[in-house]
Protein backbone atom coordinates (compact mmCIF):
# COMPACT_ATOMS: atom_id res chain seq x y z
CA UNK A 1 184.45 115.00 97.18
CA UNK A 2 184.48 118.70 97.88
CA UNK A 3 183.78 120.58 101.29
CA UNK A 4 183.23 123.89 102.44
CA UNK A 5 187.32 123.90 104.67
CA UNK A 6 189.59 121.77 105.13
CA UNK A 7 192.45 123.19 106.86
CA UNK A 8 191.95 125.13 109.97
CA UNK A 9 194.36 125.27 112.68
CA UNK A 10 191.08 132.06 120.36
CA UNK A 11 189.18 135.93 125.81
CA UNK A 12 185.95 135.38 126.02
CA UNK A 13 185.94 131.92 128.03
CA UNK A 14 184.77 131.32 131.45
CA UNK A 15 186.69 128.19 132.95
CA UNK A 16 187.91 126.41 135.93
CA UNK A 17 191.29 125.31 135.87
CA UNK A 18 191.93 121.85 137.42
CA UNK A 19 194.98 119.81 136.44
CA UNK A 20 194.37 116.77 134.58
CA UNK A 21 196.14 113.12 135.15
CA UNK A 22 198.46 111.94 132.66
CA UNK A 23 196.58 109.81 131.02
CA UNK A 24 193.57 112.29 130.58
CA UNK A 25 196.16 114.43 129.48
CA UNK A 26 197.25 112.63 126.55
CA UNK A 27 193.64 111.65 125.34
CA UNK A 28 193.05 115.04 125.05
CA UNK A 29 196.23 116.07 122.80
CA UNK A 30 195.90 112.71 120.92
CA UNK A 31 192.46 114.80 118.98
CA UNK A 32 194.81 117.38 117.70
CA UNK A 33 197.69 115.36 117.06
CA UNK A 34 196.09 112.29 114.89
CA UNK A 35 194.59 115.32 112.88
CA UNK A 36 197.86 116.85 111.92
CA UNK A 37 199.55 113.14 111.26
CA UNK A 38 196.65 112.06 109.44
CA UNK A 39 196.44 115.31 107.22
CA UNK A 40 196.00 114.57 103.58
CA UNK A 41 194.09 117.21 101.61
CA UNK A 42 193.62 119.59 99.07
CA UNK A 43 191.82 123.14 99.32
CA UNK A 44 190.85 126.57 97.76
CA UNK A 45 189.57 129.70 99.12
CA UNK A 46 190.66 133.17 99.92
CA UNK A 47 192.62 135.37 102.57
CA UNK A 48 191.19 138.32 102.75
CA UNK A 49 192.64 141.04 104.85
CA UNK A 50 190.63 144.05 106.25
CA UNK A 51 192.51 147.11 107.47
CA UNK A 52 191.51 149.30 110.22
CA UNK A 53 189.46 151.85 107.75
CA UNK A 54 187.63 149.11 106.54
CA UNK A 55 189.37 148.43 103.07
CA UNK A 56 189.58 144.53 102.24
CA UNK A 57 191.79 142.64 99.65
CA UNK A 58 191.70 139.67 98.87
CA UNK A 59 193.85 137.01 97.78
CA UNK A 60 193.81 133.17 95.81
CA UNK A 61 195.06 130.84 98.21
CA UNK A 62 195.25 126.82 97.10
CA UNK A 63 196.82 124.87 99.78
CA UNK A 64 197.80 121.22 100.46
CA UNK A 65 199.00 119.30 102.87
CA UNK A 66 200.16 115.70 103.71
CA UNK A 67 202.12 114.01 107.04
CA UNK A 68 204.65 111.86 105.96
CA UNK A 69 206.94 109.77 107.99
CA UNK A 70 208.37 112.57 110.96
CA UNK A 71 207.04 115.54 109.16
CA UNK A 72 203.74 117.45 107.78
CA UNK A 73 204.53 119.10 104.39
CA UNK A 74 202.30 121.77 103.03
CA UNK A 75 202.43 123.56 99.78
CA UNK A 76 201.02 127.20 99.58
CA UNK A 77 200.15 129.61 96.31
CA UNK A 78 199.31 132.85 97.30
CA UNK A 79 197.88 134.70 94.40
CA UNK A 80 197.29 138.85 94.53
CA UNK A 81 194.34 140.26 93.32
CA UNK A 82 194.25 141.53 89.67
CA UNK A 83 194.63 144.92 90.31
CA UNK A 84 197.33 144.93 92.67
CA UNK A 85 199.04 147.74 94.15
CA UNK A 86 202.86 148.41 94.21
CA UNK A 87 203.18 147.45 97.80
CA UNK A 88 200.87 144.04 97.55
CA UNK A 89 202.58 141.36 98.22
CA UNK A 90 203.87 139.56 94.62
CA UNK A 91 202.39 136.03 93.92
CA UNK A 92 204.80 133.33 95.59
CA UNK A 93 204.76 129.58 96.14
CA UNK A 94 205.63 128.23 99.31
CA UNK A 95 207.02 124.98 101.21
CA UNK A 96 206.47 124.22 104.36
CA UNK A 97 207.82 121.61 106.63
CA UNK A 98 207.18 120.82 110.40
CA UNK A 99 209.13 118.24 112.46
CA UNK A 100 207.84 117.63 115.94
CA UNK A 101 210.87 118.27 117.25
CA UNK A 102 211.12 121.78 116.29
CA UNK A 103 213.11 121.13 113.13
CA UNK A 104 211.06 123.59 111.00
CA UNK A 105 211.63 125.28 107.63
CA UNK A 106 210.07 127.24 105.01
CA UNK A 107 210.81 127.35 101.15
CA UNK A 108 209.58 130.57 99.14
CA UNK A 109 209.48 131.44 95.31
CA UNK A 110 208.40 134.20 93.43
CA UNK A 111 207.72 134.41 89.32
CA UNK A 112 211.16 134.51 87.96
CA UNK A 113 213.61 133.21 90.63
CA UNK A 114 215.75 131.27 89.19
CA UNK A 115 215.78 129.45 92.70
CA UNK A 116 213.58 128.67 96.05
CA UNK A 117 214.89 130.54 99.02
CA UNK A 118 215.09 129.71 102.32
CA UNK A 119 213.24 131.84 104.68
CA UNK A 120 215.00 132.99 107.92
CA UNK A 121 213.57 132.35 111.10
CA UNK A 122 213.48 136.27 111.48
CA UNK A 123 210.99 136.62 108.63
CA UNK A 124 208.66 133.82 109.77
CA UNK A 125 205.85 136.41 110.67
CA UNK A 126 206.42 138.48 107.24
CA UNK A 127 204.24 135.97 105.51
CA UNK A 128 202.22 137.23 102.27
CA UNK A 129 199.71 139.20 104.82
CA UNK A 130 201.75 140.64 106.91
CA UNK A 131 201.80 139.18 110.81
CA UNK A 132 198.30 138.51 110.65
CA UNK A 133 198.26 134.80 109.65
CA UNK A 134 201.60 134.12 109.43
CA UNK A 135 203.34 130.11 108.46
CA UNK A 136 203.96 128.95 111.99
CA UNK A 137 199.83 129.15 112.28
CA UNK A 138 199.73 126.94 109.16
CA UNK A 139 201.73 124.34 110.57
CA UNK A 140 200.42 124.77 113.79
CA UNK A 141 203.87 122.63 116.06
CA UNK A 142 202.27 123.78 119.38
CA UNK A 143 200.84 120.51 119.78
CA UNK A 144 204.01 118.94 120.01
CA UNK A 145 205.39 121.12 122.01
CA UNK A 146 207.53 119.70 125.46
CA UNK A 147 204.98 121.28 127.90
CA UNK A 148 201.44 121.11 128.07
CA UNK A 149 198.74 121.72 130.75
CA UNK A 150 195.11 121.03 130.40
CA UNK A 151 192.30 122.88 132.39
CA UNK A 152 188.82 120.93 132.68
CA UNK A 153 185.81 122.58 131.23
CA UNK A 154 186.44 125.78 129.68
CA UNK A 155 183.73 127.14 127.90
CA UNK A 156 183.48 129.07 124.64
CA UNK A 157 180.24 130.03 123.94
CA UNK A 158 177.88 126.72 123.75
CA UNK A 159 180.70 124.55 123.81
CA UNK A 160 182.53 122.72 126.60
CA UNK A 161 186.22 122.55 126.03
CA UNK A 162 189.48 121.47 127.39
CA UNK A 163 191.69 123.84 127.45
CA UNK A 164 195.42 123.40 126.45
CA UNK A 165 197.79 125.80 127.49
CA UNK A 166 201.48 125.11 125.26
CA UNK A 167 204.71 126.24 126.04
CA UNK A 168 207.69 125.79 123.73
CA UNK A 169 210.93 124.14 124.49
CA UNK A 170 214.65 125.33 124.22
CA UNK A 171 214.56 123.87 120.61
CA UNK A 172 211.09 125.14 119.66
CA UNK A 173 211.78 128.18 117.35
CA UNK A 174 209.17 130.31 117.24
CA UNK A 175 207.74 133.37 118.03
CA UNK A 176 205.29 132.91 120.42
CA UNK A 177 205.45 132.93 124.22
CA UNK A 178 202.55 130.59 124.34
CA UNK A 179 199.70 128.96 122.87
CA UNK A 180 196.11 128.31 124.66
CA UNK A 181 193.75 126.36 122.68
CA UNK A 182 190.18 125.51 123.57
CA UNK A 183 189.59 122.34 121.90
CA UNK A 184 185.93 121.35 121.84
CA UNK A 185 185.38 118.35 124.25
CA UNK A 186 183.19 116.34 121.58
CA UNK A 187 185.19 116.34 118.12
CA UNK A 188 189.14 117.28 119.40
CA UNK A 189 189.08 120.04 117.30
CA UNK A 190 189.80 124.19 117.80
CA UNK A 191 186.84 126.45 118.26
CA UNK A 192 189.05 129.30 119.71
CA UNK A 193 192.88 129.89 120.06
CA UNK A 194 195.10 132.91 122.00
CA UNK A 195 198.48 133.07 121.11
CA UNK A 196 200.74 135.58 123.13
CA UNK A 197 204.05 136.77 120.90
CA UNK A 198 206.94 137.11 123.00
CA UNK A 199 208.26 140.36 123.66
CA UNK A 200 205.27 142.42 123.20
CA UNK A 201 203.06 140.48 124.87
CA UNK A 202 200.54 141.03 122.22
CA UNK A 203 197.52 138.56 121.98
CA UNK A 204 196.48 136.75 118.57
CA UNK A 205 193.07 135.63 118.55
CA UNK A 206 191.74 133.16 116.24
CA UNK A 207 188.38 131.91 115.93
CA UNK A 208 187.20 128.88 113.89
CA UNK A 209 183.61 129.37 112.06
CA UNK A 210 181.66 126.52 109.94
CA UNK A 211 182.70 123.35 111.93
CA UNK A 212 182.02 120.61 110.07
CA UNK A 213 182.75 116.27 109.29
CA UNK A 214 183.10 114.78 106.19
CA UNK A 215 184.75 111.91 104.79
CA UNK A 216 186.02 111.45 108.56
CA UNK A 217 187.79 114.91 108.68
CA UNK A 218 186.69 117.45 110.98
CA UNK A 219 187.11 121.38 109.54
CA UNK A 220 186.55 124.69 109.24
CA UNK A 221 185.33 126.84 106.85
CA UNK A 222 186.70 129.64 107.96
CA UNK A 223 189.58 131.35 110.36
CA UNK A 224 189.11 134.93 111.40
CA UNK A 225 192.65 136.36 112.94
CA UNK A 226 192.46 139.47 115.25
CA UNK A 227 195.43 141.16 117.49
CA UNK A 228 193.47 141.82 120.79
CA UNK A 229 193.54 145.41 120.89
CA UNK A 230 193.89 146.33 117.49
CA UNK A 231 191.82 147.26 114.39
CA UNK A 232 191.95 145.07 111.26
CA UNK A 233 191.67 141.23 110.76
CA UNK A 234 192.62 138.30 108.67
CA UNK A 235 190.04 136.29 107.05
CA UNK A 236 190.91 132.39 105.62
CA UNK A 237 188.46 131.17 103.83
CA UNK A 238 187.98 127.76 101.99
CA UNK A 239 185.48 127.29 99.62
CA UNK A 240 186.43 124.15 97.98
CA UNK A 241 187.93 120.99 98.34
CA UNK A 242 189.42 117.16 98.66
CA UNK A 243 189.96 115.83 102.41
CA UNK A 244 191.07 112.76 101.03
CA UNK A 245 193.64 113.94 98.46
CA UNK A 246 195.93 110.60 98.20
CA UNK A 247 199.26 113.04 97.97
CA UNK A 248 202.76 111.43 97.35
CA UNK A 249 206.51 112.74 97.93
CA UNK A 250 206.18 114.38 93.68
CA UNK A 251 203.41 116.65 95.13
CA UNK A 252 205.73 118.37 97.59
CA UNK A 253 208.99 118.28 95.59
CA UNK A 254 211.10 121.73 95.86
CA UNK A 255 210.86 121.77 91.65
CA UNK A 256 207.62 122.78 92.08
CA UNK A 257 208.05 126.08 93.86
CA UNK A 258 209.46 127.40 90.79
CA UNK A 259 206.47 126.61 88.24
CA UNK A 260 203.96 128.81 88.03
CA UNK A 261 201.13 128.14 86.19
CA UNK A 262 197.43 129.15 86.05
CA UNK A 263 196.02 126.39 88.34
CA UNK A 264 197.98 124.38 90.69
């Protein structure tokens, strides 16, 4: 069965913040959560990255993704467009893996490496686009992060959300300061996410277009990434796809970085 995304995960809200109860509280992350540990899918589309004069390029992405036991494993090609310039980024395969205890890593291969390296925590946000989408918002561990505060009835547009508000832990690595998501109250899943990097204090806004269900999954067809502020944006687009892949361990096995083949 194919649908128009199936990988998504942010202002503009008017809300008033009142603490939730602890069991509220939970119900609330458990949307989110059960999404990510559930995740079993295949999908195709395109990043396509627009620069402040208005040039676009645009890139193959096929992704897939599966929770087993403790961690969510997701498998990335990134393919160029045909006429590339020197200073696009080369096609590469790439493994990630997300514990909810912070234990993250990423795998990366390029045609002709005779081996998969492992990517340093330092170059987390010098994914194939540069720091607009970067893998950390692929794997999206700021739902299992230690602390988390919900506000009752933000709004984003139409839609009546709760808003979560994530902070990361001394183990969490990663380069945000914080996370607020404003998960629609209905369906548990992000319509709008601002995610402030540490240091700079810069603001990463993503917003979620084409919400739909099918075969039980809720998705997105597309994720448009802005820095608040700035010119230029990051488009991820799926246009194709299988929420219900059936995935085993072989689909995720490190061997696989290194083949590179015309369809994945």
């Amino acid at each position: 069965m194919s649908t128009r995304g199936l990988w998504a995960a942010f202002g503009l809200a008017a809300l008033l913040a009142m603490p939730v109860g602890a069991t509220e509280y939970s119900t609330v992350l458990a949307g989110p959560r059960q999404r990510i540990q559930g995740a079993d899918f295949r999908a195709s589309g395109h990043l396509i990255r627009v620069e402040a004069n208005g040039k676009r390029t645009s890139y193959g992405i096929a992704i897939k993704a599966h929770w087993f036991p403790g961690v969510l494993r997701v498998f990335a090609e990134i393919t160029p467009p045909t006429k590339a310039s020197s200073d696009t980024p080369a096609r590469a395969h790439i493994l990630m893996e997300m514990r909810p205890k912070g234990q993250n890593t990423v795998l990366i291969a390029h045609p002709g490496d005779k081996s998969a390296a492992v990517l340093p925590f330092e170059k987390w946000s010098d994914g194939p686009l540069g720091s607009g989408l970067t893998y950390e918002d692929i794997l999206e561990p700021q739902y299992f992060w230690p602390e988390q505060t919900v506000a009752e009835k933000a709004k984003y547009g139409a839609r009546i959300c709760d808003l979560i508000t994530s902070k990361p832990g001394p183990a969490d690595r990663t380069h945000y300061a914080q996370i607020q998501t404003w998960l629609d109250q209905d369906i548990g899943f992000p319509v709008y996410v601002e995610k402030t990097l540490k240091g700079t204090g810069a603001v990463k806004q993503f917003t979620y277009f084409g919400i739909r269900h099918e075969a039980g999954v809720w998705s997105a067809h597309q994720v448009e990434v802005k820095t608040r502020g700035q010119a230029g944006l990051t488009l991820l687009i799926f246009d194709r796809g299988t929420p219900r892949a059936n995935l085993g361990v072989k689909d995720f096995s490190p061997e696989l970085l290194l083949h590179f083949q015309d369809h994945q």
